[in-house]
N, C-alpha and C. Protein backbone atom coordinates (compact mmCIF):
# COMPACT_ATOMS: atom_id res chain seq x y z
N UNK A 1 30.62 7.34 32.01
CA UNK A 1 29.76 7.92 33.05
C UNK A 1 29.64 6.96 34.23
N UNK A 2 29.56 7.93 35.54
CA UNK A 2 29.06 6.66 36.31
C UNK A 2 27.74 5.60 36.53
N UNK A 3 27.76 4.65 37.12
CA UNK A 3 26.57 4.18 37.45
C UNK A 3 25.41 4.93 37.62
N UNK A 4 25.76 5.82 38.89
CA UNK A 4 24.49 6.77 39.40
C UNK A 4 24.11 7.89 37.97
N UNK A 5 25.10 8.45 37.22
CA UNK A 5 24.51 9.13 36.13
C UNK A 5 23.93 8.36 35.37
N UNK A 6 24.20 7.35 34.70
CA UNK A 6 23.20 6.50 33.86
C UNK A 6 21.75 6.35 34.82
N UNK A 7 21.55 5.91 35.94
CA UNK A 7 20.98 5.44 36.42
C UNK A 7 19.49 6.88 36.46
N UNK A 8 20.22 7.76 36.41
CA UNK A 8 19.78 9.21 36.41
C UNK A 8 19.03 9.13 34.79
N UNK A 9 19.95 9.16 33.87
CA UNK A 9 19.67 9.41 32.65
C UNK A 9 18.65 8.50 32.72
N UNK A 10 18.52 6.89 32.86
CA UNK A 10 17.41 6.04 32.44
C UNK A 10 16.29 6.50 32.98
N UNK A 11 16.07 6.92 34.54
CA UNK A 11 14.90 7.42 34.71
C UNK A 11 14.54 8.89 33.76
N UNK A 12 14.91 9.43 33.74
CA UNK A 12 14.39 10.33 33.09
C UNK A 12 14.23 9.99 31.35
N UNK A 13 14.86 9.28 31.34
CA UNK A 13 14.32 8.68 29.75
C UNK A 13 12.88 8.01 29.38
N UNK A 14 12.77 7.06 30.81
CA UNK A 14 11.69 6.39 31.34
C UNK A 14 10.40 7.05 31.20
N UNK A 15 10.19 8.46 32.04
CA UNK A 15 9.75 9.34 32.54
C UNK A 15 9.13 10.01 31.45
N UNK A 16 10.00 10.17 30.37
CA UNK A 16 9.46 11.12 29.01
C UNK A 16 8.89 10.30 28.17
N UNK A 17 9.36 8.91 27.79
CA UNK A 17 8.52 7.96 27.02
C UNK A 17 7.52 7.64 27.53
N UNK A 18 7.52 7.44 28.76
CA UNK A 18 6.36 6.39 29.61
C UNK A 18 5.22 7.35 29.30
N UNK A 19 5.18 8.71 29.54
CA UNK A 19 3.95 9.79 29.58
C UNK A 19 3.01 9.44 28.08
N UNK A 20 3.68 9.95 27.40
CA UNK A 20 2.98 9.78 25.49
C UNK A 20 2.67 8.35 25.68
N UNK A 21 3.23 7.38 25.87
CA UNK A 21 2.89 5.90 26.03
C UNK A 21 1.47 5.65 26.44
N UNK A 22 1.99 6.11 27.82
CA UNK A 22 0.83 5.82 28.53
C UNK A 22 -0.95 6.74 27.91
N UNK A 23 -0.73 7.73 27.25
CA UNK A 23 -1.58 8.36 26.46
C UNK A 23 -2.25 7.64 25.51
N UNK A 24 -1.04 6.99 24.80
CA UNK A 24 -1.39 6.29 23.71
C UNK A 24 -2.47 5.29 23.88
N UNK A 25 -1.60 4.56 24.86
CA UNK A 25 -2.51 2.98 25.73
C UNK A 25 -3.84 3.74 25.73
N UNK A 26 -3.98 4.60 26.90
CA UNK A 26 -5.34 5.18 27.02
C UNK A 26 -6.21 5.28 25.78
N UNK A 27 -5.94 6.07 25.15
CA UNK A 27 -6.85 6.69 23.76
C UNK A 27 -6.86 5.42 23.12
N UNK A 28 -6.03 4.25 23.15
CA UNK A 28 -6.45 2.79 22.08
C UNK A 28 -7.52 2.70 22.59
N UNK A 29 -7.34 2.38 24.17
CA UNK A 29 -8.38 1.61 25.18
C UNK A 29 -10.01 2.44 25.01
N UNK A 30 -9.94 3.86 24.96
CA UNK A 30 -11.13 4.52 24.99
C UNK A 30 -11.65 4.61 23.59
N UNK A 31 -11.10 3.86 22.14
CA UNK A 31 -11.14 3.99 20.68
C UNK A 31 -11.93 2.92 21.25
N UNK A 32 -11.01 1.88 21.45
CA UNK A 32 -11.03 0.62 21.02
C UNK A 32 -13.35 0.74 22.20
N UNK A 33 -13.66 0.68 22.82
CA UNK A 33 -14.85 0.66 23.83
C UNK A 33 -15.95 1.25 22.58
N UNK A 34 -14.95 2.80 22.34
CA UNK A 34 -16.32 3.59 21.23
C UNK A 34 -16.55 3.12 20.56
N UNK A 35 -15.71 2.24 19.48
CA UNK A 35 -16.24 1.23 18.45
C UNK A 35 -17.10 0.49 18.84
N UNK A 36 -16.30 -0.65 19.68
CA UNK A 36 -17.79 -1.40 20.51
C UNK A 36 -18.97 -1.00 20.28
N UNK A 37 -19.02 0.13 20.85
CA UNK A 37 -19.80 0.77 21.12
C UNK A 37 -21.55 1.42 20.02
N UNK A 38 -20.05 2.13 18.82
CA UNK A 38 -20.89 2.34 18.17
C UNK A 38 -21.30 1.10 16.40
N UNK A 39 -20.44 0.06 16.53
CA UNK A 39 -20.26 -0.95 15.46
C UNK A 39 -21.69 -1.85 15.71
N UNK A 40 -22.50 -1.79 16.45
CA UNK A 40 -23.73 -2.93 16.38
C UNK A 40 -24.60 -1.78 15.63
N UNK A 41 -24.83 -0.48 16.37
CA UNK A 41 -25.38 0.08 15.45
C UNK A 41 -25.62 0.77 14.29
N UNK A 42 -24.13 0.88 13.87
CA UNK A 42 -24.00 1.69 12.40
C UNK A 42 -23.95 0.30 11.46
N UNK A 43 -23.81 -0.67 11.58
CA UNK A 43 -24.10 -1.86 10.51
C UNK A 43 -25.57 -1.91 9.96
């Protein structure tokens, strides 16, 4: 393939992982606060 088709394919590879990824990150980040959150008082 050429350059420019790979170059094609990687973004769009990019593009489809990065989304769920970036979901993932999120929902750790907003887990990870609620615990915080709720761990002083359920002990």
């Amino acid at each position: 393939m050429s350059p420019e088709r790979w170059a094609t394919v990687a973004r769009r590879a990019r593009h489809l992982v990065g989304r769920p990824v970036r979901a993932l990150f999120v929902f750790a980040v907003a887990a990870g606060i609620g615990l915080a959150l709720v761990l002083p008082f359920a002990s």
